[in-house]
C-alpha atoms as a PDB file:
ATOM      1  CA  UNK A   1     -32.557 -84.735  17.297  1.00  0.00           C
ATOM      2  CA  UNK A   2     -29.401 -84.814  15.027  1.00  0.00           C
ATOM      3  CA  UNK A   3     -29.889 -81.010  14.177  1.00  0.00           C
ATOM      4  CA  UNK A   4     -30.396 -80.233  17.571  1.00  0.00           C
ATOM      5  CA  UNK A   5     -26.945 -81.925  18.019  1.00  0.00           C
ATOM      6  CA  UNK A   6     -25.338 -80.390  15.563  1.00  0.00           C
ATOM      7  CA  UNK A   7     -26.097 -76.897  16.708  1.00  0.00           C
ATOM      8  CA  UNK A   8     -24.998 -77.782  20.353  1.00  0.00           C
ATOM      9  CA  UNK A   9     -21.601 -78.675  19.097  1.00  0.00           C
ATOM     10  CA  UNK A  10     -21.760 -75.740  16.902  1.00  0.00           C
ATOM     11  CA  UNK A  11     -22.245 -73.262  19.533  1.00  0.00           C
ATOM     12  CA  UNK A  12     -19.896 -75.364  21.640  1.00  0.00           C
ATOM     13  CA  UNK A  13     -17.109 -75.299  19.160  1.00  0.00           C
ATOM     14  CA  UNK A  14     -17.405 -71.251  18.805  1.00  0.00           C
ATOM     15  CA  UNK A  15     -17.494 -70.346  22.349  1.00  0.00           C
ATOM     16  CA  UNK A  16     -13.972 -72.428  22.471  1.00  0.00           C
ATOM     17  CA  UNK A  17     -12.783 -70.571  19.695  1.00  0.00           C
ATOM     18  CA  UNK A  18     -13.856 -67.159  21.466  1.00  0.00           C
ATOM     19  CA  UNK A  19     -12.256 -68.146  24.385  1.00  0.00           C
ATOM     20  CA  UNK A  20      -9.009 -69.449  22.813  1.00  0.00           C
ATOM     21  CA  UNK A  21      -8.873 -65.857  21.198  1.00  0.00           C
ATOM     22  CA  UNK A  22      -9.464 -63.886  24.253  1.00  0.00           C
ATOM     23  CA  UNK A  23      -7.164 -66.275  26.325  1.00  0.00           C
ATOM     24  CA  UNK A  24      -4.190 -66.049  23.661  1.00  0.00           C
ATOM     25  CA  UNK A  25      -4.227 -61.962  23.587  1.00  0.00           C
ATOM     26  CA  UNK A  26      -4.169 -61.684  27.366  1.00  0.00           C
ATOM     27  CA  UNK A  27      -1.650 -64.101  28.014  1.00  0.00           C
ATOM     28  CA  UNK A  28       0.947 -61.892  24.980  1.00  0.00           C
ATOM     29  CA  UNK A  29       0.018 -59.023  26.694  1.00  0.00           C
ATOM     30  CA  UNK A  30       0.647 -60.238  30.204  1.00  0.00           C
ATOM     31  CA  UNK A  31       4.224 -61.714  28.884  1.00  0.00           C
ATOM     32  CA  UNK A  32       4.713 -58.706  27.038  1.00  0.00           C
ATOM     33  CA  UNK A  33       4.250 -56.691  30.101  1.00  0.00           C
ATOM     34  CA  UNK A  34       6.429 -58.308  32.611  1.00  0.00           C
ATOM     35  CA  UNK A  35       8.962 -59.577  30.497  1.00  0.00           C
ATOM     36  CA  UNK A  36       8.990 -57.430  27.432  1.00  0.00           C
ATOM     37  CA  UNK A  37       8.537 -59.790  25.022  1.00  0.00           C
ATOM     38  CA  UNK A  38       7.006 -63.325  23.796  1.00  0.00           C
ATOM     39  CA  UNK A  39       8.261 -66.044  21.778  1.00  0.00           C
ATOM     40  CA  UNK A  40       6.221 -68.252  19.311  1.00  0.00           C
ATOM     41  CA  UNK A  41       8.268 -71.244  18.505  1.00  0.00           C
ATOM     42  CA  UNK A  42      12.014 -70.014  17.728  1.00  0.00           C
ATOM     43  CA  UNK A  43      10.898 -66.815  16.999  1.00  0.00           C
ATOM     44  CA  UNK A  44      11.231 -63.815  19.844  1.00  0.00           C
ATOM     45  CA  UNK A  45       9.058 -60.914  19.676  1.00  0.00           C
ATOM     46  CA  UNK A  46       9.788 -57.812  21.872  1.00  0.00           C
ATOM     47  CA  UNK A  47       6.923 -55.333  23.050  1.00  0.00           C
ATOM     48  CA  UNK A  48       6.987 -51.981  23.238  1.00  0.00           C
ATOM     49  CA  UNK A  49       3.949 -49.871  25.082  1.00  0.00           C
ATOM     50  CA  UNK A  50       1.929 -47.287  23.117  1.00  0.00           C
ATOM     51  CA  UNK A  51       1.228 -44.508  25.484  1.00  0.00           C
ATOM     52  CA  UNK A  52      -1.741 -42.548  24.881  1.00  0.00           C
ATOM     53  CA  UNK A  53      -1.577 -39.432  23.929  1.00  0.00           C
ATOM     54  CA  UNK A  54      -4.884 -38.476  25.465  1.00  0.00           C
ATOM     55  CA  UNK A  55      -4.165 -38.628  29.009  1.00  0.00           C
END
């Protein structure tokens, strides 16, 4: 029963990790698309779009 537990909460703690990750890079990219730019802390980062050349 404990391991059983512990692999629950393992697999619990990694899909929250996944989803923290995934959640994180949409929301920069969203900022970074309608207001140029994100800050982390007192820090200011502007974006700039990469057009593909393939198009």
């Amino acid at each position: 029963m404990i391991i059983a537990e512990f692999a629950y909460q393992a697999v619990a703690l990694l899909l929250a990790h996944y989803i923290g990750w995934a959640r994180a890079h949409y929301t920069v990219a969203d900022e970074c698309e309608r207001l140029g730019g994100f800050y982390v802390g007192s820090k200011t980062f502007r974006c700039v779009k990469v057009e593909d050349s393939k198009e």
